[in-house]
N, C-alpha and C. Protein backbone atom coordinates (compact mmCIF):
# COMPACT_ATOMS: atom_id res chain seq x y z
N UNK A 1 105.11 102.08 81.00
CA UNK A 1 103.79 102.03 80.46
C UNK A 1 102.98 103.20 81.02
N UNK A 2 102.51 103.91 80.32
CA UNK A 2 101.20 105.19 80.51
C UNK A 2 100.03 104.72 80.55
N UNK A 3 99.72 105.12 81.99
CA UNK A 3 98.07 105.18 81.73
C UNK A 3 96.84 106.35 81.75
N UNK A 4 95.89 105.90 81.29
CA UNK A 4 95.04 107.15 81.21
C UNK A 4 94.07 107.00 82.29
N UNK A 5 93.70 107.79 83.48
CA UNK A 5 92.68 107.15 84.03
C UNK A 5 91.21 107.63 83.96
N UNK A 6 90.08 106.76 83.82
CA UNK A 6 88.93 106.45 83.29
C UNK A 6 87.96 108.08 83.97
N UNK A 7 88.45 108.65 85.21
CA UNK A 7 87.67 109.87 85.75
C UNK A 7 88.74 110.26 87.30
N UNK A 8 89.05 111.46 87.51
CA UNK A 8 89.38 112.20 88.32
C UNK A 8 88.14 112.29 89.29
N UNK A 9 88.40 112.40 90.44
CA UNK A 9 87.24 112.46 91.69
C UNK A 9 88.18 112.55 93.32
N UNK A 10 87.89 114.24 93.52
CA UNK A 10 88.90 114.84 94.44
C UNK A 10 90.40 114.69 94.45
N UNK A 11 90.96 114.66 92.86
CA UNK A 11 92.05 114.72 93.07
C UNK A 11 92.26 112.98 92.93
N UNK A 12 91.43 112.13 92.82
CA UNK A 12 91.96 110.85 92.66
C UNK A 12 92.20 110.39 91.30
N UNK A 13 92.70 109.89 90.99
CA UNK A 13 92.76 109.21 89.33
C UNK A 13 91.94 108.05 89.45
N UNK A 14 90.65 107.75 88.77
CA UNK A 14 90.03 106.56 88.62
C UNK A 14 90.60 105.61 87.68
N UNK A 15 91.48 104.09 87.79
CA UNK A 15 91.25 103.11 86.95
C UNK A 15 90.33 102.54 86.69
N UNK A 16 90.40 101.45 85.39
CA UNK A 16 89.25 100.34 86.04
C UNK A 16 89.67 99.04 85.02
N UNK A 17 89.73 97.84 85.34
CA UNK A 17 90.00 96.64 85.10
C UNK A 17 88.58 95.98 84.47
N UNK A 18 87.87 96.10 83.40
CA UNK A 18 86.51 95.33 83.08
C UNK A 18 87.04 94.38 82.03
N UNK A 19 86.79 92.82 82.37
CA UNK A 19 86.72 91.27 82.18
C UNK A 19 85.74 91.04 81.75
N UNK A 20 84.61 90.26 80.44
CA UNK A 20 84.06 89.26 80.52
C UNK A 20 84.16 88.09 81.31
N UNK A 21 82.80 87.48 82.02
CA UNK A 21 82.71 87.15 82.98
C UNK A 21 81.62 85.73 82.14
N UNK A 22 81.54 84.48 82.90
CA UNK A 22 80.13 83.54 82.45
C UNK A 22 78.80 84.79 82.58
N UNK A 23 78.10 83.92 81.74
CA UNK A 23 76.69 84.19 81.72
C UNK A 23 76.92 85.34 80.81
N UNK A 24 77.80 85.95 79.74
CA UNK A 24 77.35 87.32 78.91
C UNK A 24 77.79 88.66 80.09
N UNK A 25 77.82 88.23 81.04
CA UNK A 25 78.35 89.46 81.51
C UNK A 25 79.69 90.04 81.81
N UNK A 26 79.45 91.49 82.69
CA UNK A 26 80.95 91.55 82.56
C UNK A 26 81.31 92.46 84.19
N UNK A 27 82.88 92.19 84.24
CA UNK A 27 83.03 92.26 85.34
C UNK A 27 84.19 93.34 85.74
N UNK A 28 84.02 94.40 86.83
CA UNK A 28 85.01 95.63 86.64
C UNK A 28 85.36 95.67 87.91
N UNK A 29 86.35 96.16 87.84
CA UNK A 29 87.05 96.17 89.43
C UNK A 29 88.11 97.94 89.19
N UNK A 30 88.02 98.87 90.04
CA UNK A 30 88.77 100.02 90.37
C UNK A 30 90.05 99.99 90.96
N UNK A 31 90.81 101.16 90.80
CA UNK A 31 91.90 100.99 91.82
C UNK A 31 92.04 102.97 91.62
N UNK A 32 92.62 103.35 92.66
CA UNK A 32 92.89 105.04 92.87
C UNK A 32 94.23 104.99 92.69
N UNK A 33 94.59 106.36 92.02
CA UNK A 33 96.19 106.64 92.56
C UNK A 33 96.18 108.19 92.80
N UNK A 34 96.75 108.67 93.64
CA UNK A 34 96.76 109.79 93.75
C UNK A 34 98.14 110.89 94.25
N UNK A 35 98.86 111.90 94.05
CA UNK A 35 100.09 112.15 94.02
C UNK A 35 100.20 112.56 95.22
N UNK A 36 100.72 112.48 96.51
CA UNK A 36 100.72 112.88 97.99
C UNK A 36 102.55 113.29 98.42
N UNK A 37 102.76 113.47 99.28
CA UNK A 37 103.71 114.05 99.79
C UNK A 37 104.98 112.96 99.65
N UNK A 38 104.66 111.79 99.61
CA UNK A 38 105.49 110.69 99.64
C UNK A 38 105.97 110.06 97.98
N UNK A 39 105.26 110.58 97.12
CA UNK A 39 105.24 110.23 95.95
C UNK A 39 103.75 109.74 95.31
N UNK A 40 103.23 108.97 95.00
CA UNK A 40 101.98 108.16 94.05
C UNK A 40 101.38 107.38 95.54
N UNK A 41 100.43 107.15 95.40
CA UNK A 41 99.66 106.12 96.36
C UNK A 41 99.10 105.50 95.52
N UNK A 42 99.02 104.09 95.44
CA UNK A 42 98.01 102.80 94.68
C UNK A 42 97.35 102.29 95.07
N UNK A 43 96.19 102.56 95.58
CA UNK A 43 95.46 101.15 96.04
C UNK A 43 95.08 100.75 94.95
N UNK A 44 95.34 99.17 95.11
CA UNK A 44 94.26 98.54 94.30
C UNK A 44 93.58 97.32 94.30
N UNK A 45 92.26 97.31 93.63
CA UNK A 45 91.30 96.82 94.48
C UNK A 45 90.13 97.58 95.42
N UNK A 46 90.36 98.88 94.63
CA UNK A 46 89.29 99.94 95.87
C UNK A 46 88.05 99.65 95.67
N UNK A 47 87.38 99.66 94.33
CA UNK A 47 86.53 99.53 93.57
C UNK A 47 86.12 97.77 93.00
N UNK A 48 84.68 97.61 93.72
CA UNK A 48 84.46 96.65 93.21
C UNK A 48 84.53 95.61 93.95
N UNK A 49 84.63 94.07 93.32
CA UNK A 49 84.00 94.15 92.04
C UNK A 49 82.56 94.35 91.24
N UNK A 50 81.82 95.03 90.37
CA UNK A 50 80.78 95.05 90.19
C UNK A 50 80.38 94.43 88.79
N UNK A 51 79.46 93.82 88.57
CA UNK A 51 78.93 92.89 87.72
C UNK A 51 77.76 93.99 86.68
N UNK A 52 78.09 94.10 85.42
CA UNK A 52 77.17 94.44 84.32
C UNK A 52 76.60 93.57 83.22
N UNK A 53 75.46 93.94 82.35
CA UNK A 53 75.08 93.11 81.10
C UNK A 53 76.41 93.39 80.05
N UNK A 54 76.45 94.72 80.29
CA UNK A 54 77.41 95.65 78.80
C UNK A 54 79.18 95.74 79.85
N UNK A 55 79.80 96.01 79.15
CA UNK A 55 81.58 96.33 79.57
C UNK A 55 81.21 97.81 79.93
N UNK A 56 80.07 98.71 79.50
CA UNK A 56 80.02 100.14 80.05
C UNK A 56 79.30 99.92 81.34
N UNK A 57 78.21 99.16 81.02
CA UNK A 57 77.10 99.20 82.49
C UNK A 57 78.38 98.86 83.87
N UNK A 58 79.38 98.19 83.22
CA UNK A 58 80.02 97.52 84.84
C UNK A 58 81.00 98.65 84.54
N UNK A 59 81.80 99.55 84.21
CA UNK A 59 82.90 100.03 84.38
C UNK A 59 81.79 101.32 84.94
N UNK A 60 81.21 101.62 84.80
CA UNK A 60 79.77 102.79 85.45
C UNK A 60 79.78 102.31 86.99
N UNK A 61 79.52 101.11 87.23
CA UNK A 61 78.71 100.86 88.19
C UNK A 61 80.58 100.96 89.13
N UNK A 62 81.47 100.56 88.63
CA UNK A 62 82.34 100.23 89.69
C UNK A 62 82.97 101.77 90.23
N UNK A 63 82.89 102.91 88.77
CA UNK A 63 83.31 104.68 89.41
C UNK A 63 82.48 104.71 90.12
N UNK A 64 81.49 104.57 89.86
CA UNK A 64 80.15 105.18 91.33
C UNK A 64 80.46 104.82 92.45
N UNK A 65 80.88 103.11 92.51
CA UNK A 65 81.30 102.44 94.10
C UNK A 65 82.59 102.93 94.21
N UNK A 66 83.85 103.41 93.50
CA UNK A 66 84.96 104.08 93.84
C UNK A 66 84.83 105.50 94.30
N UNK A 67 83.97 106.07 93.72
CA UNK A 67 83.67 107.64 93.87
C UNK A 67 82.49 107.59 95.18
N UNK A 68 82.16 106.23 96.09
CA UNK A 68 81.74 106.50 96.98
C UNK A 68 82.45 106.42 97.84
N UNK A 69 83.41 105.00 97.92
CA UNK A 69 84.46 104.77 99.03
C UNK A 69 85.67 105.92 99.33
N UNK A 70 85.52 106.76 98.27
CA UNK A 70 86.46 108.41 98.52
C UNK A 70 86.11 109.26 99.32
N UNK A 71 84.40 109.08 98.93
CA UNK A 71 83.57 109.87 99.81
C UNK A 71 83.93 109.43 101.30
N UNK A 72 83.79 108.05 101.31
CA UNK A 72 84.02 107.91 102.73
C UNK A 72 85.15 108.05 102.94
N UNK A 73 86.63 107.65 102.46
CA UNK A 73 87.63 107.85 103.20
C UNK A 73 87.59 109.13 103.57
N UNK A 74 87.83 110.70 102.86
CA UNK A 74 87.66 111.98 102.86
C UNK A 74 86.89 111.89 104.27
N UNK A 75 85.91 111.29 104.55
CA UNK A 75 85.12 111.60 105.90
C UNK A 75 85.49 111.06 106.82
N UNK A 76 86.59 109.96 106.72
CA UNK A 76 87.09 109.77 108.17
C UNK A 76 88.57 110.51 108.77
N UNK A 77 87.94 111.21 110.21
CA UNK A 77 88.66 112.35 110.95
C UNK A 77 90.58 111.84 110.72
């Protein structure tokens, strides 16, 4: 199975998993993969979970919290 992922950010591949959730909303969760010396790395579960009105507002809100936790890994020595 091929996947496409949702945004690149330093070399990471962004997924994202967005569910309808109760109450009309909806619910997205991230995961990274990225190609390293060993082969693919997966986390998953990096991202998230974050809660939207719309399936865009939450798949938005969960790259931003993935494309921050990069930020931080990248910053630790």
């Amino acid at each position: 199975m091929s996947r496409t992922p949702v945004a690149v950010y330093h070399g990471y591949e962004i997924f994202t998993v967005v569910v309808p959730v109760d109450g009309g909303l909806w619910s997205a969760t991230g995961e990274i993969e990225i190609n390293g010396a060993d082969g693919i790395d997966i986390s998953q579960g990096f991202g998230g979970p974050c809660q939207g009105h719309t399936r865009e507002e939450a798949q938005a809100l969960v790259i931003a919290d993935t494309k921050r936790k990069i930020d931080d890994l990248l910053a630790e020595p």
